[in-house]
Protein backbone atom coordinates (compact mmCIF):
# COMPACT_ATOMS: atom_id res chain seq x y z
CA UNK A 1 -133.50 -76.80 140.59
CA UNK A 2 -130.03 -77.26 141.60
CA UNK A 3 -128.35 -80.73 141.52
CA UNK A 4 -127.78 -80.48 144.97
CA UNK A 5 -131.53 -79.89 145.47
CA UNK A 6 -132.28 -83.09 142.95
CA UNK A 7 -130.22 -85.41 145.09
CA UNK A 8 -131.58 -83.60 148.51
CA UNK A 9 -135.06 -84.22 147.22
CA UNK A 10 -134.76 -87.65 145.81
CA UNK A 11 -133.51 -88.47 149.36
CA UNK A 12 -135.80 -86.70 151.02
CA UNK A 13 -138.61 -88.43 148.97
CA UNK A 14 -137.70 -91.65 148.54
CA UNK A 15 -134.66 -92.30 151.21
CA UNK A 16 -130.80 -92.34 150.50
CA UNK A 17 -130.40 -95.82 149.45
CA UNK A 18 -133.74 -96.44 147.53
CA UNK A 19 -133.07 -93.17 145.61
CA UNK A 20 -130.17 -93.88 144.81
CA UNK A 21 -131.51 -97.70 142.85
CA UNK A 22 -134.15 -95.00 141.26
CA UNK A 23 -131.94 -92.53 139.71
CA UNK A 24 -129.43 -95.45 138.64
CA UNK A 25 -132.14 -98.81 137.62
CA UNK A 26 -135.62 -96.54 136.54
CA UNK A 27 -135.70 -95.94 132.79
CA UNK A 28 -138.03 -92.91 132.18
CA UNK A 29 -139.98 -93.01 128.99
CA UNK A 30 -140.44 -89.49 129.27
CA UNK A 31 -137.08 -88.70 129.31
CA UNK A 32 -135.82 -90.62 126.19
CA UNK A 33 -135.88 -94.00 127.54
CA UNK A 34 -132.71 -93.22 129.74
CA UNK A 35 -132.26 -93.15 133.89
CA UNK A 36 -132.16 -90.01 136.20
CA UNK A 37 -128.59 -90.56 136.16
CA UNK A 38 -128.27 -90.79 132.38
CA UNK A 39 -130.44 -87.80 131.91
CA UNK A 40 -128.09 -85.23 134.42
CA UNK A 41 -125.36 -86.73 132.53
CA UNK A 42 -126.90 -86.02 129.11
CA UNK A 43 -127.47 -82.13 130.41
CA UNK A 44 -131.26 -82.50 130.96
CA UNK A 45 -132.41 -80.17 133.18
CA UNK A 46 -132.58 -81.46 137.02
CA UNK A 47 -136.46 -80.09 137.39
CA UNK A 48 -136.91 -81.71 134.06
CA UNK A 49 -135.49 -85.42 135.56
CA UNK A 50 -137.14 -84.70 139.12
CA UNK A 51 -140.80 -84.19 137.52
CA UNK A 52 -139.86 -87.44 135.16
CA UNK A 53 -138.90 -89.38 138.45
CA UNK A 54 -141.80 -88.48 140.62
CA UNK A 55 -144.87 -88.98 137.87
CA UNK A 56 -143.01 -92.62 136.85
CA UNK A 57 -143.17 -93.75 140.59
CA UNK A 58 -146.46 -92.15 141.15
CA UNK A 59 -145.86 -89.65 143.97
CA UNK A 60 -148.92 -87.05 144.80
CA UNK A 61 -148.51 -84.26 142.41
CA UNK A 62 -148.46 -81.90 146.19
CA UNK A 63 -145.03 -83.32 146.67
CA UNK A 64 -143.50 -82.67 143.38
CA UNK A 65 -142.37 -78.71 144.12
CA UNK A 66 -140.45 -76.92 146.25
CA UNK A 67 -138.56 -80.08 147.77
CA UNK A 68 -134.91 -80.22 148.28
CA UNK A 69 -134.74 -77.00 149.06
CA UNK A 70 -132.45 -75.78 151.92
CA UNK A 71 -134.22 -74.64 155.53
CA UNK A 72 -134.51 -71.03 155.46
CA UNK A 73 -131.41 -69.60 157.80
CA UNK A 74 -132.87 -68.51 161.25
């Protein structure tokens, strides 16, 4: 996962603003006890902070892959 396709799925998931408290105000105890934002900083993998994200706020595991990825060209 790309950072651009973090920050596409975090607002595709949880909106622009609201993801945007997440990633800066949730401390994930999976990922060292830091933020999203912390995390990319620290060079932890994007996937790695997405899958932290989505299991702390408790989204449906069916949602977790494949989003913020681009629309296929037509």
């Amino acid at each position: 996962m790309r950072l651009s396709e973090f920050w596409r799925a975090v607002s595709d998931e949880f909106g622009e603003a609201y993801g945007r408290v997440l990633v800066n105000d949730l401390v994930l105890s999976e990922l060292e006890s830091v933020t999203s934002a912390e995390a990319l900083r620290k060079g932890i993998p994007a996937r790695n902070v997405w899958l932290a994200l989505v299991k702390a706020v408790d989204v449906p595991e069916s949602r977790w892959y494949g989003v913020g990825l681009p629309e296929p060209k037509k």
